[in-house]
Protein backbone atom coordinates (compact mmCIF):
# COMPACT_ATOMS: atom_id res chain seq x y z
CA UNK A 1 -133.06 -122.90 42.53
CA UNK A 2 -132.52 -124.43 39.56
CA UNK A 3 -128.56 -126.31 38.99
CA UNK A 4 -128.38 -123.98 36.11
CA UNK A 5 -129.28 -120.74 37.30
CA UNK A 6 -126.92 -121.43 40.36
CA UNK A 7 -124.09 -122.54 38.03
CA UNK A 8 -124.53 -119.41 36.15
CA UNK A 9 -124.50 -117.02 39.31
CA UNK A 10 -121.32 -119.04 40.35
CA UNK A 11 -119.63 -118.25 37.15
CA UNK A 12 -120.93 -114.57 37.12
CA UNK A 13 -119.29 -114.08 40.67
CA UNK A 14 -116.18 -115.55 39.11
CA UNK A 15 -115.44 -113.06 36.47
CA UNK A 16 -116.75 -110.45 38.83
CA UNK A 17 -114.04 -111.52 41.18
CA UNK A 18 -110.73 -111.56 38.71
CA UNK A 19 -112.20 -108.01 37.01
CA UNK A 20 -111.27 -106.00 40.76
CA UNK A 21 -107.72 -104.71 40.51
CA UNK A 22 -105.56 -106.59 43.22
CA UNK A 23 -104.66 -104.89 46.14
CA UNK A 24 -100.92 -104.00 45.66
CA UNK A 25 -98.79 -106.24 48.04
CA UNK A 26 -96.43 -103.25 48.76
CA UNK A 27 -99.35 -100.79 49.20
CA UNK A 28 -98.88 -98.77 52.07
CA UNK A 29 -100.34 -100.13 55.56
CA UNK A 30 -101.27 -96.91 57.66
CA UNK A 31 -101.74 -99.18 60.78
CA UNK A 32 -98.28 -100.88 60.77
CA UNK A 33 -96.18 -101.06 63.88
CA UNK A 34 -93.24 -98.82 63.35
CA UNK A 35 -90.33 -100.83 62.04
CA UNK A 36 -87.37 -100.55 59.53
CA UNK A 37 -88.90 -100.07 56.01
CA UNK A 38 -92.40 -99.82 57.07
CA UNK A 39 -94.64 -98.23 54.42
CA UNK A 40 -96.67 -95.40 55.23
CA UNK A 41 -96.58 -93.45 52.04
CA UNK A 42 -99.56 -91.20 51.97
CA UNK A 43 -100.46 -91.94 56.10
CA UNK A 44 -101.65 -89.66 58.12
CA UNK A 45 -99.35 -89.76 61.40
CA UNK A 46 -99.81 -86.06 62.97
CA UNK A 47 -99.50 -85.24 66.47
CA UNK A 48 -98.02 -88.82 67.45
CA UNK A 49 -95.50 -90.16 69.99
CA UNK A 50 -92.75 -91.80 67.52
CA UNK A 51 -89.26 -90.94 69.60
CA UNK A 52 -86.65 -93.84 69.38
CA UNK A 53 -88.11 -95.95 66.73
CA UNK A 54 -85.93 -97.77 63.78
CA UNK A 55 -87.64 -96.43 60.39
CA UNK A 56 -84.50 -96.95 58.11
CA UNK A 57 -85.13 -97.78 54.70
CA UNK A 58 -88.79 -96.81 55.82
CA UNK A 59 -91.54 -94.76 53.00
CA UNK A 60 -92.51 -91.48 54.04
CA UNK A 61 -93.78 -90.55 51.08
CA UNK A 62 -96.38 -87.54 50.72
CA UNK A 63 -97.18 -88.68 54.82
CA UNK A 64 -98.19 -86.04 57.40
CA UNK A 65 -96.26 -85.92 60.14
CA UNK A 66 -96.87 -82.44 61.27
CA UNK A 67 -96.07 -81.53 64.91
CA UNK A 68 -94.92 -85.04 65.77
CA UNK A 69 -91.92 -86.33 67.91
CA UNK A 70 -89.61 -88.00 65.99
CA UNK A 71 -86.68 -87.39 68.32
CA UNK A 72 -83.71 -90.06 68.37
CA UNK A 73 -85.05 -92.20 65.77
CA UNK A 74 -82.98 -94.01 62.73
CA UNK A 75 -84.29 -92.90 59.40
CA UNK A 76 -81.40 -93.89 57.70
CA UNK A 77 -82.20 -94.12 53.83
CA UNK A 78 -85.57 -93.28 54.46
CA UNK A 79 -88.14 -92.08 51.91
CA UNK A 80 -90.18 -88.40 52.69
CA UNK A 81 -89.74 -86.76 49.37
CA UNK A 82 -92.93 -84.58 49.94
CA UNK A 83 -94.09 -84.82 53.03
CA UNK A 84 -95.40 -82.61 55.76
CA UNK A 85 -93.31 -81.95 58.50
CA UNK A 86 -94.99 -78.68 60.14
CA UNK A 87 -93.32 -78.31 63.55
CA UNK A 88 -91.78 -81.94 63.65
CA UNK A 89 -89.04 -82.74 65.98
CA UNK A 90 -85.93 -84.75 64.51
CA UNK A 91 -83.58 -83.82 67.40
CA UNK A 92 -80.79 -86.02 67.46
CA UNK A 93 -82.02 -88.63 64.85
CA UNK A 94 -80.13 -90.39 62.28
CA UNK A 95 -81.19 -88.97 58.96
CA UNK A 96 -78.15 -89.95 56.76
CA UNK A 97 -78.68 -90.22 53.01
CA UNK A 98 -82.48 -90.10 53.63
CA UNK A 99 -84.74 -88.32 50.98
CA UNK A 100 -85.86 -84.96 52.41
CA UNK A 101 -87.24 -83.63 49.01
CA UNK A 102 -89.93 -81.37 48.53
CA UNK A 103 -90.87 -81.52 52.00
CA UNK A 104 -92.85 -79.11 53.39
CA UNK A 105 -91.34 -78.62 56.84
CA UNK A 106 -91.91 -74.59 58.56
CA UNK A 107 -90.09 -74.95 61.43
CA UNK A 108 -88.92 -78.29 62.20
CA UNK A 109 -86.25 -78.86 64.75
CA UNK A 110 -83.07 -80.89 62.83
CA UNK A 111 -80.88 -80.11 66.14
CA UNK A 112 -78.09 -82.31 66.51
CA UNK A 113 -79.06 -84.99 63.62
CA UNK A 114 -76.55 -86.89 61.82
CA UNK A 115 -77.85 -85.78 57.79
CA UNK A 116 -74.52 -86.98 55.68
CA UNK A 117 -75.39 -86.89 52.20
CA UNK A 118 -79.11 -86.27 52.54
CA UNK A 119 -81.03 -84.57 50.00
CA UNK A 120 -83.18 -81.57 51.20
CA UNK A 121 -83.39 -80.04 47.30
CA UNK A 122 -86.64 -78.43 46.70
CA UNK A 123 -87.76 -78.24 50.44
CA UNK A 124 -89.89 -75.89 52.36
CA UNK A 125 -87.40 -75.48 55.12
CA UNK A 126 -88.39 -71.86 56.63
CA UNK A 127 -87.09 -71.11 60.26
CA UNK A 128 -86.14 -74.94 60.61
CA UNK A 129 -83.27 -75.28 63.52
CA UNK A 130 -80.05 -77.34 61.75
CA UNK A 131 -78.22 -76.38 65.24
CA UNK A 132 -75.64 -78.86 65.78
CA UNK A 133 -76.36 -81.22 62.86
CA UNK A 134 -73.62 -82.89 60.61
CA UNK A 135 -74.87 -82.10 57.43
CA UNK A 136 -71.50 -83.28 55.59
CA UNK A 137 -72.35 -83.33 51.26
CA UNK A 138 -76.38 -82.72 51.92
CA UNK A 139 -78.15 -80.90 49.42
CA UNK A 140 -79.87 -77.87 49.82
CA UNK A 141 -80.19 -77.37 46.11
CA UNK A 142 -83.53 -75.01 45.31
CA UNK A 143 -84.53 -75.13 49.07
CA UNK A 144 -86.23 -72.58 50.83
CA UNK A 145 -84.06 -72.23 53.78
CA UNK A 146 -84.99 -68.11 54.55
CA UNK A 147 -84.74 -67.63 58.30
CA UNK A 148 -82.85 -71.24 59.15
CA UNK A 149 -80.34 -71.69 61.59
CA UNK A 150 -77.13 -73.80 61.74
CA UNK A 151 -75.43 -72.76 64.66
CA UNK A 152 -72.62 -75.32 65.39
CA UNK A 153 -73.50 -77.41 62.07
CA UNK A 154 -70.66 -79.43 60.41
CA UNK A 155 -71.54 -77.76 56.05
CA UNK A 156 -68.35 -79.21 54.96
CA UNK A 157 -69.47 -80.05 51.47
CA UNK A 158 -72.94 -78.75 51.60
CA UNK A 159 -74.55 -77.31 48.30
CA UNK A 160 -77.29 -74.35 48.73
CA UNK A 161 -77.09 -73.45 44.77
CA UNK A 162 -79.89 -71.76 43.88
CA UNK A 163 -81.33 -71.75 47.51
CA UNK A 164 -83.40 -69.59 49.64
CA UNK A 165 -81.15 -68.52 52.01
CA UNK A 166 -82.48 -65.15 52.94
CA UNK A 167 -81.60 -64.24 56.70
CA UNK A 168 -80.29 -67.44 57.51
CA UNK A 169 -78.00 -67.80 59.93
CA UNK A 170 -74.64 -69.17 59.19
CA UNK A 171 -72.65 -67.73 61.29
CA UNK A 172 -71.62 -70.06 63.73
CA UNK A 173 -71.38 -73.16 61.59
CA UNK A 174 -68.33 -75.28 60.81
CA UNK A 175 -66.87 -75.00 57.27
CA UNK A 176 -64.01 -77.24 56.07
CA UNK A 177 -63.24 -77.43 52.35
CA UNK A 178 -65.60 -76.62 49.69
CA UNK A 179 -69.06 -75.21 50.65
CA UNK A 180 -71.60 -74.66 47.05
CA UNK A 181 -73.74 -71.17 46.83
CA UNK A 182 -73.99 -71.11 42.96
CA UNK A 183 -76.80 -68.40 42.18
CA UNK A 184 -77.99 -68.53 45.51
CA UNK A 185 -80.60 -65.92 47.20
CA UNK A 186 -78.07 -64.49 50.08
CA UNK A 187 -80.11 -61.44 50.95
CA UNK A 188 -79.11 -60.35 54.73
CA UNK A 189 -77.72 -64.20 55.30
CA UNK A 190 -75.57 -64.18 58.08
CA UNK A 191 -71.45 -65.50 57.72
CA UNK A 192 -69.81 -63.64 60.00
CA UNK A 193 -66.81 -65.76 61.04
CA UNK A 194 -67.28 -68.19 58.81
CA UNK A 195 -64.41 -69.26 56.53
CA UNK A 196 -65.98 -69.22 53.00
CA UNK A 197 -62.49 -69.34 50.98
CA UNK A 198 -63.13 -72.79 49.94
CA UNK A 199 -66.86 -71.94 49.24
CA UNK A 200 -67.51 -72.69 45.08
CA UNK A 201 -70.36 -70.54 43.41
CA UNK A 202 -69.75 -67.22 45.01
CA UNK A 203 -69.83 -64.15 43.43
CA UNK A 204 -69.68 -60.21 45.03
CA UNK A 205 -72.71 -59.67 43.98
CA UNK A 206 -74.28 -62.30 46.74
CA UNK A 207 -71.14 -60.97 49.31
CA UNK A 208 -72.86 -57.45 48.90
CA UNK A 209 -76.10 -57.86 50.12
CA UNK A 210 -75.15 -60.87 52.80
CA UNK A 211 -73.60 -59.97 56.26
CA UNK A 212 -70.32 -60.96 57.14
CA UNK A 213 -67.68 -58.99 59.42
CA UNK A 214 -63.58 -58.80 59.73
CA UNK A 215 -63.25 -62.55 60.43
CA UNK A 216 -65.16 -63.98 57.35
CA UNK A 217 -62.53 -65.51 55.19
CA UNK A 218 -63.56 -64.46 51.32
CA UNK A 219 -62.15 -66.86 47.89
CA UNK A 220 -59.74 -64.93 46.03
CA UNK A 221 -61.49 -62.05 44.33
CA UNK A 222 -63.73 -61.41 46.68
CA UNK A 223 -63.66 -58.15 48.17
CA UNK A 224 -65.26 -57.27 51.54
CA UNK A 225 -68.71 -54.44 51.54
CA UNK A 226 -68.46 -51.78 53.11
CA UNK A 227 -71.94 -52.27 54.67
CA UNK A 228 -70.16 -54.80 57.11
CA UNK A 229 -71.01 -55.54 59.85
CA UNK A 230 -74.97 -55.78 59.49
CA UNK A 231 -76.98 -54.40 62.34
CA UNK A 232 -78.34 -57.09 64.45
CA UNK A 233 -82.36 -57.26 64.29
């Protein structure tokens, strides 16, 4: 070959090589160990083993995590604004001020987690188990939260305005101070017991078709239906 025609394949290769986009050095790495701010936006980490692990600071982001166990873990400021959490387990895990938004997550057990300040606006959140969590300032804000439960959860704080919260149980939750239901979807929700005088948002209109007894505490103005007590299913 010719020192010309070589030189000019060498130079061809050369532009060839600085057109191709460089791979981003963030970009997400699927196949990363689990580890505090690991990236695995976009990964596809269903049916998996993932109990005890440190993922704070960690990118979720649009992931599928469906039906795995992610029991005990520390997701502390971590990322999973949108992603799929069908049947995941979060029992006991540390979830405080993480991004929960959008997610898609039909019945996904949140027992006992520690969620202060966590954002859950805008998530698919149907039948999910809060039983036990402190969820201390999160946001519920445009959720779909129809069927939840949060037996035993700390709401102190807690904002469902313009939530989902149709047949949700709330009955045996733990409400000090201010609890935020502006506009919310209350059909058949479940407060007996529950002290709502501090709650901010409420309006009879959303008292009339929820179900509350004797022992829910009302805010001033606020008169109790005569429908109460619902029937049990």
């Amino acid at each position: 070959m010719q020192k010309s025609t070589f030189l000019g394949f060498v130079a061809a290769f050369l532009v060839m090589a600085v057109s191709l986009p460089l791979r981003d050095a963030n970009a997400a790495d699927c196949r990363a160990d689990p580890a505090p701010e690991v990236d695995w936006s976009d990964c596809n980490k269903k049916n998996l083993m993932l109990g005890g692990n440190d993922f704070s600071g960690a990118n979720f982001r649009d992931a599928d995590l469906s039906y795995t166990d992610m029991r005990n873990t520390n997701l502390t400021a971590a990322d999973l604004e949108k992603a799929t959490l069908i049947r995941t387990w979060f029992t006991d895990a540390r979830l405080d001020k993480a991004n929960f938004e959008r997610v898609e997550a039909y019945r996904v057990g949140f027992q006992n987690v520690s969620a202060q300040g966590t954002s859950f606006a805008s998530a698919e959140l149907q039948r999910a188990a809060f039983n036990g969590a402190d969820l201390r300032y999160a946001s519920f804000e445009k959720a779909d939260v129809s069927r939840a439960t949060f037996a035993e959860a700390i709401l102190s704080g807690a904002s469902f305005a313009y939530a989902n919260l149709s047949r949700a149980d709330l009955s045996k939750a733990s409400v000090q101070g201010t609890l935020g239901f502006e506009r919310a979807f209350m059909l058949l929700t479940r407060i007996e017991g529950l002290d709502l005088s501090g709650a901010k948002g409420l309006d009879q209109s959303q008292i009339d078709i929820a179900c509350g007894d004797a022992d829910t505490k009302l805010p001033k103005g606020l008169t109790t239906p005569a429908s109460w007590p619902c029937p049990r299913d």
